[in-house]
Protein backbone atom coordinates (compact mmCIF):
# COMPACT_ATOMS: atom_id res chain seq x y z
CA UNK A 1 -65.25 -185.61 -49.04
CA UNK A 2 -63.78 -187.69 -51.98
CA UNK A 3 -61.95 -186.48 -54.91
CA UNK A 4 -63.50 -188.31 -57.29
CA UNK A 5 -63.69 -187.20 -61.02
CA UNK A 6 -65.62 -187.84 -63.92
CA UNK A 7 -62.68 -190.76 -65.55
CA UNK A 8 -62.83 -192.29 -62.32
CA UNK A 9 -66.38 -192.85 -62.37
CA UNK A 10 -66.49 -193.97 -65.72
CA UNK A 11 -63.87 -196.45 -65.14
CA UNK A 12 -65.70 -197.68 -62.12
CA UNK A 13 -68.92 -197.89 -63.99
CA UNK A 14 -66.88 -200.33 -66.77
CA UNK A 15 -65.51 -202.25 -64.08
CA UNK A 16 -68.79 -202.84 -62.01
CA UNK A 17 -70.39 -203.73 -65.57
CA UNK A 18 -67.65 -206.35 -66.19
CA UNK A 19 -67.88 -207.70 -62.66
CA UNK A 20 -71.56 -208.09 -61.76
CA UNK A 21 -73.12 -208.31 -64.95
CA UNK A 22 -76.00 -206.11 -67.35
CA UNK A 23 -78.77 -207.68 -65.49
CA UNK A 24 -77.82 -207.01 -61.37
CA UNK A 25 -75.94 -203.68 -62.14
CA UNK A 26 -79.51 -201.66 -61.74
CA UNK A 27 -79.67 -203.14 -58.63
CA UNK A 28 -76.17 -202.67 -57.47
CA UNK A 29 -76.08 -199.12 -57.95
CA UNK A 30 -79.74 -198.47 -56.39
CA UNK A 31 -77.89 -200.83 -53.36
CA UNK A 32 -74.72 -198.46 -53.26
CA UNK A 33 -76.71 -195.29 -53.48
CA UNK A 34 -79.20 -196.44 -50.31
CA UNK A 35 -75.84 -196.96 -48.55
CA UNK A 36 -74.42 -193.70 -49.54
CA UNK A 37 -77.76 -192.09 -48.67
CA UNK A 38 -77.14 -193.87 -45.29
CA UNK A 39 -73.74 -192.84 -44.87
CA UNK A 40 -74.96 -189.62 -45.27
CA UNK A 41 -77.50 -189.06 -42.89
CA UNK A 42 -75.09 -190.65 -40.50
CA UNK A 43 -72.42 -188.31 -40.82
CA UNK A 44 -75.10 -185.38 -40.61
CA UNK A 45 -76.29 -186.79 -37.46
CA UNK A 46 -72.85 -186.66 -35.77
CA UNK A 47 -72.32 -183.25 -36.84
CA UNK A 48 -74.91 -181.62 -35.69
CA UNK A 49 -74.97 -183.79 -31.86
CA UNK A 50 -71.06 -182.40 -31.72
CA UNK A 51 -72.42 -179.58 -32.97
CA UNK A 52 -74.94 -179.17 -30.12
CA UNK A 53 -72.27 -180.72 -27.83
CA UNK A 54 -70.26 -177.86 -28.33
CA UNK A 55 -72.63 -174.96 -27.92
CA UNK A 56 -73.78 -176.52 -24.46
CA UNK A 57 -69.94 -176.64 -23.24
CA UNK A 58 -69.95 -172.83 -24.83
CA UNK A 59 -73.04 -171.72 -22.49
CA UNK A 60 -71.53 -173.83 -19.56
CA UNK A 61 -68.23 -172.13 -19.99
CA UNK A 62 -70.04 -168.45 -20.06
CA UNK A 63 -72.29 -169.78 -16.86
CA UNK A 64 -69.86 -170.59 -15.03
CA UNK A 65 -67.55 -167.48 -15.84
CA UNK A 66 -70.92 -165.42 -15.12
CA UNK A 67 -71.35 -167.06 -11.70
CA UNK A 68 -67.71 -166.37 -10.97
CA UNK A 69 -67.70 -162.28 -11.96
CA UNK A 70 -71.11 -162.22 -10.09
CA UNK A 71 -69.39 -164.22 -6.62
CA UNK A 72 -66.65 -161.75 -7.07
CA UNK A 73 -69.15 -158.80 -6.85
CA UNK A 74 -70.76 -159.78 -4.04
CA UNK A 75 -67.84 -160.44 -2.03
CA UNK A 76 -66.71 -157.34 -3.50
CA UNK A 77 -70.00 -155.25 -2.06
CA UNK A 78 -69.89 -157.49 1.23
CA UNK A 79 -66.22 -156.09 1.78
CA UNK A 80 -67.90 -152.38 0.94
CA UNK A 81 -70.83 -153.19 3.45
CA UNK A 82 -68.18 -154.55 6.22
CA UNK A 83 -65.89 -151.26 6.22
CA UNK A 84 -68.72 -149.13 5.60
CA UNK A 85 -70.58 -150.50 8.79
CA UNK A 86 -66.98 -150.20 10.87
CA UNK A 87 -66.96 -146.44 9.57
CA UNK A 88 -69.99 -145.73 10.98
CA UNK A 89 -69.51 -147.24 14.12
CA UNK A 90 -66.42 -145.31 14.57
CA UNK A 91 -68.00 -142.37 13.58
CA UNK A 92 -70.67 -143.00 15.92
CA UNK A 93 -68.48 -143.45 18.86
CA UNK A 94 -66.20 -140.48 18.29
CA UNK A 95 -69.66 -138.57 18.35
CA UNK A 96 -70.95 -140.22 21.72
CA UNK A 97 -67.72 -139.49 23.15
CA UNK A 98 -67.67 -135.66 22.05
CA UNK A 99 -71.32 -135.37 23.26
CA UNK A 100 -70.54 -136.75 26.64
CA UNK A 101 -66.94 -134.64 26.75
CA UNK A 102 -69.39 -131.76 26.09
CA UNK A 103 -72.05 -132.24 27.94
C-alpha cells in the first residue's frame, strides 16, 4: 500500500524516540500496531463484501440473460406450435373437402 523503506523507518523510529520519550515508546508502537492491525482487518472486510457484491451482480446479470434466451425460446416454440397447428388445419380441410368432392 505504502512505499515505505527501511531509512524511512529508521528515521521515524529516531523521531518517535525524540518525541515521546524511552519510557512510553513500547507502548506507542504496541498502540500503532493494534491500529494498523485494525486498519487491516477493515480494509479486508470491504474487499471481500465488494467482492461478494460483485459476484451476486455477476449471477444476476447471467439470470437475467438466462431468463431472457429461455423467454425467447418459448415464444420461439409457441410461434412453431401456432403455424404448425394452422398447417394442420389447412391440411385437414383440403382433405375433408377432397373426401366430400369424392365421395
Amino acid at each position: 500500500m505504502f512505499d515505505i523503506g527501511f531509512w524511512e523507518l529508521l528515521l521515524i523510529a529516531i523521531v518517535a524516540l525524540v518525541v515521546v520519550g524511552p519510557e512510553r515508546l513500547p507502548k506507542l508502537i504496541r498502540v500503532v500496531g493494534l491500529w494498523v492491525g485494525k486498519a487491516n482487518a477493515s480494509v479486508q472486510s470491504i474487499r471481500s463484501e465488494i467482492s461478494r457484491e460483485l459476484r451476486a451482480e455477476e449471477l444476476k446479470q447471467a439470470l437475467n440473460k438466462t431468463v431472457l434466451e429461455s423467454e425467447q425460446s418459448i415464444n420461439a416454440l409457441k410461434t412453431s406450435v401456432d403455424l404448425t397447428e394452422v398447417d394442420s388445419a389447412k391440411t385437414a380441410d383440403k382433405t375433408i373437402k377432397d373426401n366430400n368432392g369424392n365421395g
